[in-house]
N, C-alpha and C. Protein backbone atom coordinates (compact mmCIF):
# COMPACT_ATOMS: atom_id res chain seq x y z
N UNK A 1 278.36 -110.59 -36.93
CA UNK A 1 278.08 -109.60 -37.95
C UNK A 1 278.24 -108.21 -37.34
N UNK A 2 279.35 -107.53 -38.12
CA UNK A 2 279.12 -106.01 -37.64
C UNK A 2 277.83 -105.15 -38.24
N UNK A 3 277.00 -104.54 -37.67
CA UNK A 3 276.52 -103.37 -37.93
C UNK A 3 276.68 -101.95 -37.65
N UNK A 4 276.63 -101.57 -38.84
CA UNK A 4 276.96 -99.51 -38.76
C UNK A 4 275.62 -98.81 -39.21
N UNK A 5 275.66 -97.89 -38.91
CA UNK A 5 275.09 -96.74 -39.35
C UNK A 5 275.58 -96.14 -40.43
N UNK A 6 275.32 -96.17 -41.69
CA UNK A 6 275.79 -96.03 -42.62
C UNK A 6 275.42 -94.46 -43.59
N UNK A 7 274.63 -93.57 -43.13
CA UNK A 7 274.53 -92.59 -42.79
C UNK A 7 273.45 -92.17 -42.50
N UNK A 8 273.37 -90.74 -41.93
CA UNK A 8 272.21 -90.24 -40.93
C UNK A 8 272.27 -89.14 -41.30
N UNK A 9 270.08 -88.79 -41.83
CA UNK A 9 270.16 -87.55 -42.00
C UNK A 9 268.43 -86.80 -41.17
N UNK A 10 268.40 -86.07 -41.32
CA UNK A 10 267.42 -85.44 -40.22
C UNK A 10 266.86 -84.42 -41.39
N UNK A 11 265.37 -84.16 -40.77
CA UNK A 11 264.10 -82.99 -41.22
C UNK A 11 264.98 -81.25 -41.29
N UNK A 12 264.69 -80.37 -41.88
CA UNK A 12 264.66 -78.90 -41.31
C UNK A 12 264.48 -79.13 -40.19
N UNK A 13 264.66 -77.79 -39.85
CA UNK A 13 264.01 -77.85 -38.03
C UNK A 13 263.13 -75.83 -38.44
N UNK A 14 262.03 -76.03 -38.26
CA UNK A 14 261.07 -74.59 -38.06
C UNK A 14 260.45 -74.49 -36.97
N UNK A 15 260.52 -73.44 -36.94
CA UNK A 15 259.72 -72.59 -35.91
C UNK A 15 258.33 -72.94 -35.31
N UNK A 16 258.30 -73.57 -34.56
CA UNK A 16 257.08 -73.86 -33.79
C UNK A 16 255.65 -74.19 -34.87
N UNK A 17 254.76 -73.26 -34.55
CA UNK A 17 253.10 -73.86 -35.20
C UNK A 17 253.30 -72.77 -35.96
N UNK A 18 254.34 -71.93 -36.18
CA UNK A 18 254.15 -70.85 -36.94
C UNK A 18 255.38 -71.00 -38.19
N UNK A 19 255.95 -71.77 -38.07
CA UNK A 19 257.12 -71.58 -38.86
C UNK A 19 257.09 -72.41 -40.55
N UNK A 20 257.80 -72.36 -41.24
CA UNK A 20 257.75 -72.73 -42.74
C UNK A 20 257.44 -74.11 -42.50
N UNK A 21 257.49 -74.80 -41.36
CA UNK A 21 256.86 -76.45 -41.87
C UNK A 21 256.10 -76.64 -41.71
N UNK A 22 255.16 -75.67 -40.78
CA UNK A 22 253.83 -75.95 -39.91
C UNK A 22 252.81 -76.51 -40.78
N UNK A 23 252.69 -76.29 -41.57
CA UNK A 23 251.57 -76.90 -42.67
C UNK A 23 251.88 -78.31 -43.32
N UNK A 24 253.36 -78.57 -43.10
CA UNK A 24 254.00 -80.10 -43.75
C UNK A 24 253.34 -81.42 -43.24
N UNK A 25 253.01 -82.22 -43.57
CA UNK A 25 252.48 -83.21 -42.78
C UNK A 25 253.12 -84.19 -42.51
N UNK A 26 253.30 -84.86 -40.71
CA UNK A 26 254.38 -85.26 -40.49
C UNK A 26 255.33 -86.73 -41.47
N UNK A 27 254.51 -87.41 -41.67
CA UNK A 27 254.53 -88.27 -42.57
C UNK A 27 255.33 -88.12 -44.40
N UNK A 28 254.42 -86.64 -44.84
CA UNK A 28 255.19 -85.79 -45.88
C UNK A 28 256.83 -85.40 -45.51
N UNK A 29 256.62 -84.81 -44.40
CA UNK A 29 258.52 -84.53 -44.35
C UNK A 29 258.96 -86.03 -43.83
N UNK A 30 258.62 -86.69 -43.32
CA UNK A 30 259.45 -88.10 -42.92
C UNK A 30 259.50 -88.43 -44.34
N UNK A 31 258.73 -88.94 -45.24
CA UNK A 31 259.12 -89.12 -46.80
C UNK A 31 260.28 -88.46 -47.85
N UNK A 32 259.95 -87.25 -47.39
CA UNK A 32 261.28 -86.26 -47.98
C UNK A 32 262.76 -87.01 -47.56
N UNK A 33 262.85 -87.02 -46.36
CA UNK A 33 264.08 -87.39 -45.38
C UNK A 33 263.95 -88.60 -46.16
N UNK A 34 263.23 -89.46 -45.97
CA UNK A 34 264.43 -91.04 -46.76
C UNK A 34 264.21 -90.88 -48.36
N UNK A 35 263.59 -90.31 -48.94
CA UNK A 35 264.09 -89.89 -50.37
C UNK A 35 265.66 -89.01 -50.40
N UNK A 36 265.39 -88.24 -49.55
CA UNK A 36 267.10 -87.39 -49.35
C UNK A 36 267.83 -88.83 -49.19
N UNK A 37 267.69 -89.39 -48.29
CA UNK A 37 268.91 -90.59 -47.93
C UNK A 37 269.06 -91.68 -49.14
N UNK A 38 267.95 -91.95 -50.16
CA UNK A 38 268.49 -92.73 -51.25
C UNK A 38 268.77 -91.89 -52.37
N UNK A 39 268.61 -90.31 -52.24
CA UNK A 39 269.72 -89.95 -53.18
C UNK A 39 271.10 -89.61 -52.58
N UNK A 40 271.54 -89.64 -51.35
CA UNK A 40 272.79 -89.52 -50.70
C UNK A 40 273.17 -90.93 -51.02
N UNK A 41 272.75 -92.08 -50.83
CA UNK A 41 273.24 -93.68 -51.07
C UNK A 41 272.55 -94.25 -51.97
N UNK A 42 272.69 -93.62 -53.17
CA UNK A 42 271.81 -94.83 -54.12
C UNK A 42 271.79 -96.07 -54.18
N UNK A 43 273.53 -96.29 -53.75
CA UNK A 43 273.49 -98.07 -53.67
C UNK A 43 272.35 -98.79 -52.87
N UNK A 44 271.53 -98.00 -52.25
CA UNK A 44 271.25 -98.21 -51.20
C UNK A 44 269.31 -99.32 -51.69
N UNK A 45 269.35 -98.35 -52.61
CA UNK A 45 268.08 -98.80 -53.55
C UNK A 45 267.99 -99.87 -53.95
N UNK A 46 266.65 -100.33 -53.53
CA UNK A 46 266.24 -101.89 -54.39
C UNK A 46 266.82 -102.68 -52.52
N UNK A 47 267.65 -102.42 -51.81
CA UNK A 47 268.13 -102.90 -51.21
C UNK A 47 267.67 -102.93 -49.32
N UNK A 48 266.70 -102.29 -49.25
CA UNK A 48 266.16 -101.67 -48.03
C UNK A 48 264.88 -103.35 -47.97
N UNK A 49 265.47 -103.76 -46.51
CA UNK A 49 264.17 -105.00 -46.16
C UNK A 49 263.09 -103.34 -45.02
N UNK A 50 263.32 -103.26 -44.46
CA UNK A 50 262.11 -102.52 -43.79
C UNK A 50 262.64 -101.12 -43.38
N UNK A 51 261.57 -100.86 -43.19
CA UNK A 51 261.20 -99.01 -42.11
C UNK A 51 260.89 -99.26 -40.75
N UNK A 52 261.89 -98.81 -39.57
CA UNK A 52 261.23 -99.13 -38.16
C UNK A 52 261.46 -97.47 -37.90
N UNK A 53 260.42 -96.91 -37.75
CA UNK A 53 260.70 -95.69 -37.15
C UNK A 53 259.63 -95.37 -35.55
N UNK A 54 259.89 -94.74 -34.78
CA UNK A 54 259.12 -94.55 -33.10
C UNK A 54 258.30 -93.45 -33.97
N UNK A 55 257.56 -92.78 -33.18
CA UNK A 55 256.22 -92.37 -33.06
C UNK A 55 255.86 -91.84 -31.41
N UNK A 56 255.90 -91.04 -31.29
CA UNK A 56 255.67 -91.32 -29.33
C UNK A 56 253.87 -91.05 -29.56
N UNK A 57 253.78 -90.69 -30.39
CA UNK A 57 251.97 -90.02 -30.45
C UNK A 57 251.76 -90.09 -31.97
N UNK A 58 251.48 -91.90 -32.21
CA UNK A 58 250.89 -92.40 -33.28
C UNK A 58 249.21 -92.39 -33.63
N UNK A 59 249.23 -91.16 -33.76
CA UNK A 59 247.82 -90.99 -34.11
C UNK A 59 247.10 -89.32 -35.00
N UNK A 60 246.48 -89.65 -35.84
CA UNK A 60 246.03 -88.19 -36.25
C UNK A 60 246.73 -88.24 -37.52
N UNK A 61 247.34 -87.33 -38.14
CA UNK A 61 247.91 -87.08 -39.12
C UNK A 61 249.79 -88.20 -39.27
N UNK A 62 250.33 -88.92 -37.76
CA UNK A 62 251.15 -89.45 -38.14
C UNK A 62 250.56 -90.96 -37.04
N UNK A 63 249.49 -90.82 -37.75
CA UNK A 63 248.75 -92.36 -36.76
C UNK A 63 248.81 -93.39 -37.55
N UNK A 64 248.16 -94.50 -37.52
CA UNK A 64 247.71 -96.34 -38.06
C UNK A 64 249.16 -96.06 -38.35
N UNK A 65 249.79 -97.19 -39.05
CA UNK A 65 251.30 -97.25 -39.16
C UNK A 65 251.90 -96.27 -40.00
N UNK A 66 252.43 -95.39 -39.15
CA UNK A 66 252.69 -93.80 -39.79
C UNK A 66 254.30 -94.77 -40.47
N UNK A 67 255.17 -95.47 -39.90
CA UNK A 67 255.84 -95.87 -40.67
C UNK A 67 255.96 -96.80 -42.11
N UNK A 68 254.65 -97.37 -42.22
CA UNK A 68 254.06 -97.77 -43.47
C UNK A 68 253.83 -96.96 -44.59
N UNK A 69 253.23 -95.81 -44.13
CA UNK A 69 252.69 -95.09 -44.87
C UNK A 69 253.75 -94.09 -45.24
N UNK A 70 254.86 -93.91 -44.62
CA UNK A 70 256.11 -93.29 -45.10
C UNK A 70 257.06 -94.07 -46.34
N UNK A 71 256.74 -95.40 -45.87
CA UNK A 71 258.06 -95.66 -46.70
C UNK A 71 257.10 -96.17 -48.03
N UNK A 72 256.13 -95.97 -48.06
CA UNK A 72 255.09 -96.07 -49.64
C UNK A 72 255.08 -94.79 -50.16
N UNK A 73 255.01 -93.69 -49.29
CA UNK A 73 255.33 -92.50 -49.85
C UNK A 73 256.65 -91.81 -50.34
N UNK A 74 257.74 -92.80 -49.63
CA UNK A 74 259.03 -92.54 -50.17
C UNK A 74 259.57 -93.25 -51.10
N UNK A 75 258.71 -94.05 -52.02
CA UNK A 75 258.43 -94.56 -53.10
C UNK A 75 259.75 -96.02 -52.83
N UNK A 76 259.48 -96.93 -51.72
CA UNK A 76 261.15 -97.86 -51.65
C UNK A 76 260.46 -99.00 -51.94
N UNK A 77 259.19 -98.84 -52.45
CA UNK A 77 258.51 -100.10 -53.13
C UNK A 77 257.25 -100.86 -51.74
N UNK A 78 256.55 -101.52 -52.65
CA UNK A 78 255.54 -102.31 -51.94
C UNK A 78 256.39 -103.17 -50.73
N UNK A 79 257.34 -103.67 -51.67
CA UNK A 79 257.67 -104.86 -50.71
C UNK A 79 258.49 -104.51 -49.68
N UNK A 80 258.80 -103.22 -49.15
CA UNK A 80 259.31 -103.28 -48.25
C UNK A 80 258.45 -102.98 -46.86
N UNK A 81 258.78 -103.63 -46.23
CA UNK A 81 257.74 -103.58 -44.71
C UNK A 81 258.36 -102.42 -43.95
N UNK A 82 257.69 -102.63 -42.64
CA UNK A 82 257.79 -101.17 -42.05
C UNK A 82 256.76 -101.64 -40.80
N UNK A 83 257.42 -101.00 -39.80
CA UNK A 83 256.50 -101.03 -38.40
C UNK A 83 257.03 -99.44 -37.55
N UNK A 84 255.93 -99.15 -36.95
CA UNK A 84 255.90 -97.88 -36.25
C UNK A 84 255.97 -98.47 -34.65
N UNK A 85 256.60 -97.59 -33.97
CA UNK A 85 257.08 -98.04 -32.20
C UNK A 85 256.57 -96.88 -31.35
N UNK A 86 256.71 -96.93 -30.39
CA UNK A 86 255.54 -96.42 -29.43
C UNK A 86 256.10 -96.69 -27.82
N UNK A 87 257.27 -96.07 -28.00
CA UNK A 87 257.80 -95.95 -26.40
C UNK A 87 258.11 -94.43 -25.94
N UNK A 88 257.21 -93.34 -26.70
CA UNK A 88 256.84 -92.27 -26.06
C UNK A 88 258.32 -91.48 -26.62
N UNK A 89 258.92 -90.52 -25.60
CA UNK A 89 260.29 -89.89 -25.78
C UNK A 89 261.39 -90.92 -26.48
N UNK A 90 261.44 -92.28 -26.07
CA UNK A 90 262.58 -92.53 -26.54
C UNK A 90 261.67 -94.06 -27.84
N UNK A 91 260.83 -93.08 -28.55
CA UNK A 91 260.40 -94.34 -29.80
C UNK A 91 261.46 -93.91 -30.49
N UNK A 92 262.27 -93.39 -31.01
CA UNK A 92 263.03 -92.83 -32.06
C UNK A 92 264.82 -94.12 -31.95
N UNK A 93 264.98 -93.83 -30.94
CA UNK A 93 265.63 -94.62 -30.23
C UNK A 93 265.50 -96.33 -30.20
N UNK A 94 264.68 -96.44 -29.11
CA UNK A 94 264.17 -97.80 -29.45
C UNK A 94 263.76 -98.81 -31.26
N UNK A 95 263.64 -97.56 -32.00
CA UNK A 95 263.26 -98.09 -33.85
C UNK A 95 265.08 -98.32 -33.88
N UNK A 96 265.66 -97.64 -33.45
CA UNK A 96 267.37 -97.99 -34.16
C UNK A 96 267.95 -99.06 -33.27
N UNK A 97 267.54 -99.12 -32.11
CA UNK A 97 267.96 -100.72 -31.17
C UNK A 97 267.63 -101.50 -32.07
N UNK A 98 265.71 -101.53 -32.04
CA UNK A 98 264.93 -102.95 -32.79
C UNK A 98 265.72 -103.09 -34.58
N UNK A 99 266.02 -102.20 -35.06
CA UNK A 99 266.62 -102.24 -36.75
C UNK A 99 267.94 -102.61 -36.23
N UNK A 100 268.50 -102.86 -35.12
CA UNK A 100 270.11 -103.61 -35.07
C UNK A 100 269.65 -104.88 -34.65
N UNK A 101 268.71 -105.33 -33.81
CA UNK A 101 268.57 -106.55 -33.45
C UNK A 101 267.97 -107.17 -34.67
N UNK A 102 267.39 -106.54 -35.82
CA UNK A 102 266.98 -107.48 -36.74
C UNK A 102 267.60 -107.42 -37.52
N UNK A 103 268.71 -106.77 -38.00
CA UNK A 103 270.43 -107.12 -38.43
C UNK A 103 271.17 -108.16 -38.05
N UNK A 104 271.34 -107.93 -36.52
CA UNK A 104 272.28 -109.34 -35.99
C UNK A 104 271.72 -110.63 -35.89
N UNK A 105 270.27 -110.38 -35.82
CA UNK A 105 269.35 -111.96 -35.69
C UNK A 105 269.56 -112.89 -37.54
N UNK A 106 269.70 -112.01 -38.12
CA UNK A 106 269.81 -112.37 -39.29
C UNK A 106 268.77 -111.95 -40.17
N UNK A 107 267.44 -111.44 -40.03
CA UNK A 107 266.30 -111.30 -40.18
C UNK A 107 266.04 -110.16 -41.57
N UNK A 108 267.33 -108.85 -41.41
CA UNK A 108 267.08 -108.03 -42.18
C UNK A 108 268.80 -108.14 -42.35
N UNK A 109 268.83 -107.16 -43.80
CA UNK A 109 270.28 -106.29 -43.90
C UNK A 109 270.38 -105.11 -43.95
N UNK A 110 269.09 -104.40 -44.20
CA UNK A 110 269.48 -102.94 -44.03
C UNK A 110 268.21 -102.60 -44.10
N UNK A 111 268.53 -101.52 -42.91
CA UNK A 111 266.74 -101.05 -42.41
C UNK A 111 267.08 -99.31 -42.27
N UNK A 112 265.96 -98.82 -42.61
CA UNK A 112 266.03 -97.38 -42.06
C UNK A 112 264.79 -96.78 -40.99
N UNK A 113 265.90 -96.47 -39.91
CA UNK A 113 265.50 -96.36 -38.93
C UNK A 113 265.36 -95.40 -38.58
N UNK A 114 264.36 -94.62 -37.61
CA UNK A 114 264.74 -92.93 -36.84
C UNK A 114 263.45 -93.14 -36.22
N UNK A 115 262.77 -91.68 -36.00
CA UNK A 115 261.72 -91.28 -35.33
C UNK A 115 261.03 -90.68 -36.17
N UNK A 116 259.70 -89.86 -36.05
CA UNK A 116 258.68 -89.25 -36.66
C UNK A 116 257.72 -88.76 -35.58
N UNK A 117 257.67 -87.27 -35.42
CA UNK A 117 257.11 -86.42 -34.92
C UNK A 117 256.71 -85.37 -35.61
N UNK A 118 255.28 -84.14 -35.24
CA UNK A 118 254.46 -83.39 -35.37
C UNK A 118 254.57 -82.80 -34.08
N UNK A 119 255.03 -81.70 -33.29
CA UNK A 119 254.37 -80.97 -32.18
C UNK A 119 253.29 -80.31 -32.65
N UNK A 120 252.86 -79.78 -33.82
CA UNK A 120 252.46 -78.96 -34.54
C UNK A 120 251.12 -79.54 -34.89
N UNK A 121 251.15 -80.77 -35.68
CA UNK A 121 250.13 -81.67 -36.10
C UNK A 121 249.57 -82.52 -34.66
N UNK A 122 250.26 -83.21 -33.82
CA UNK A 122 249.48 -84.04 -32.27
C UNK A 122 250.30 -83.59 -31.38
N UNK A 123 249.22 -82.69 -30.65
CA UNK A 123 249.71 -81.84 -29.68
C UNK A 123 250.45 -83.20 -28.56
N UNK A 124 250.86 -82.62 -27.51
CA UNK A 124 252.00 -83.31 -26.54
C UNK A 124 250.99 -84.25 -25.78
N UNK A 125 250.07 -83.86 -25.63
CA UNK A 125 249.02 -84.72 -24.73
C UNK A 125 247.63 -85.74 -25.90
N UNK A 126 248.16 -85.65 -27.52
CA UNK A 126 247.44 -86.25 -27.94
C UNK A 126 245.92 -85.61 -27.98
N UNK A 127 244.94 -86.24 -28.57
CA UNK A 127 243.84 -85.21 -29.03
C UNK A 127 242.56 -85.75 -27.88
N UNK A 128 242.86 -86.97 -26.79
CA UNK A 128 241.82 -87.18 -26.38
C UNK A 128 242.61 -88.11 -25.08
N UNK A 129 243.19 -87.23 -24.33
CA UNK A 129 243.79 -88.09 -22.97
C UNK A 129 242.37 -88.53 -21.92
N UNK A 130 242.50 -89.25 -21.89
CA UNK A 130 241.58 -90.16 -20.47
C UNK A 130 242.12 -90.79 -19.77
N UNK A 131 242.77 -90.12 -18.58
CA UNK A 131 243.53 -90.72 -17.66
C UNK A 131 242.38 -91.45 -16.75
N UNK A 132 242.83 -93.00 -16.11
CA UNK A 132 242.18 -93.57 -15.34
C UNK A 132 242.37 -92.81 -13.79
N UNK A 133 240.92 -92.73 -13.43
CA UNK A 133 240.56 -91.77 -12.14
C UNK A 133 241.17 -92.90 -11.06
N UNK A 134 241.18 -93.93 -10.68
CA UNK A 134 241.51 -94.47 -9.60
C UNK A 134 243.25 -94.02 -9.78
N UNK A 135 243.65 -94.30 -10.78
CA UNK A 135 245.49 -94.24 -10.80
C UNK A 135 245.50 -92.78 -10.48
N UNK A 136 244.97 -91.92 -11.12
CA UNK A 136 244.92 -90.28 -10.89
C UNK A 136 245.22 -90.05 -8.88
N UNK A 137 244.04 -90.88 -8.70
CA UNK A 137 244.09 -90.60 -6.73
C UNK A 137 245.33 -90.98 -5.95
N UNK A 138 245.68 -92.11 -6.74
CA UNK A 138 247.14 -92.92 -6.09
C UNK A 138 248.35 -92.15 -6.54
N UNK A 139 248.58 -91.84 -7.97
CA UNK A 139 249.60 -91.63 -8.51
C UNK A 139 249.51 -90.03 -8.98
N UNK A 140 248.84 -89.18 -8.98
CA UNK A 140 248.66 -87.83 -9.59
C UNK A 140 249.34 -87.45 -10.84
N UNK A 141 250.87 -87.69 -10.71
CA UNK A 141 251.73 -87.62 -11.83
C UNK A 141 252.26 -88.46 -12.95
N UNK A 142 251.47 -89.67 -12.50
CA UNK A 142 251.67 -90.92 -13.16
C UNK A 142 251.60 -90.41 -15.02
N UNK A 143 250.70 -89.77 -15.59
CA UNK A 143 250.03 -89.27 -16.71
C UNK A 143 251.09 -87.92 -16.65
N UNK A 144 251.67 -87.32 -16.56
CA UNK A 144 252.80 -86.10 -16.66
C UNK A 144 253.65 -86.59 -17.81
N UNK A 145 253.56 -86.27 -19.36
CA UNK A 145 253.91 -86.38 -20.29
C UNK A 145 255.91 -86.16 -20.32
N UNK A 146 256.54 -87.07 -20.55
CA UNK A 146 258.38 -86.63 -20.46
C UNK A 146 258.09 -85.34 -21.27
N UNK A 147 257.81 -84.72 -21.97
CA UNK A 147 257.93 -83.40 -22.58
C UNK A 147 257.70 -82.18 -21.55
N UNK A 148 256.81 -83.07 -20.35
CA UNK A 148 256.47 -81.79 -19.64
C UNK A 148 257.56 -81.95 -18.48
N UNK A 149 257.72 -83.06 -17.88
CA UNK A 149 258.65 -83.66 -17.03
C UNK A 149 259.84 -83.15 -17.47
N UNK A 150 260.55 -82.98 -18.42
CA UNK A 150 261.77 -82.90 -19.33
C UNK A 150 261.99 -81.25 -18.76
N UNK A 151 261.29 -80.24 -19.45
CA UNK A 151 261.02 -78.97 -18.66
C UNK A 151 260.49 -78.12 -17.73
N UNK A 152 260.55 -79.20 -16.47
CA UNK A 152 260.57 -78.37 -15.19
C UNK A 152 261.37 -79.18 -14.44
């Protein structure tokens, strides 16, 4: 079975904690975005088995299955399922691997896949880090977030 990407579309992009989305909630603009994509592919309607989208910081305003709660808000019906992923920088990524492997397994036919982020809504370190003190002594940097790693 071939699988494609059959098209791809993305959020605005604003200005930091200050800019026209800052108040959007992350979940609210992820809803917008796949309402945009089933009016770009209507065929597309009625026809969606699930939502796999990453999350690197599933919690707070895009927490419990922030991808559940998107694709009920993007009105693609009850019955379609949906799971949220959680491999940090590259969840966004990893949701479009896992939505091809459940294409070729046979499992789904068409999934919409991406990421879902807030810098704005869960800050980079999350609202309540507790790094374990023994790993802290061994490893110091072990807990150094890729966002912070990424820029220096």
């Amino acid at each position: 079975m071939e699988i494609v990407i059959a098209d791809a579309v993305r959020s605005a992009v604003g200005r930091g904690h200050k800019g026209s989305l800052s108040t959007k909630r992350p979940d609210e603009l992820a809803a917008d975005v796949i309402r945009g994509l089933m009016q770009r592919v209507p065929q597309a309607r009625g026809k969606v088995d699930e939502v796999v989208l990453g999350c690197a910081m599933p919690e707070g305003e895009q927490g419990l299955n922030v991808a559940r709660l998107i694709a009920l808000l993007s009105d693609l019906g009850q019955e379609v399922s949906a799971q949220t992923i959680n491999r940090f920088c590259s969840s966004g990524l990893q949701a479009i691997a896992t939505a091809a492997g459940a294409i070729a397994i046979g499992s789904n036919e068409m999934v919409i896949a991406g990421g879902v982020e807030s810098m704005t809504y869960v800050p980079m370190t999350g609202f309540h880090l507790s790094a374990s003190p023994e790993l802290m002594d061994k490893l110091p940097g072990a807990n150094t977030p890729m966002g912070i790693t990424a820029e220096n």
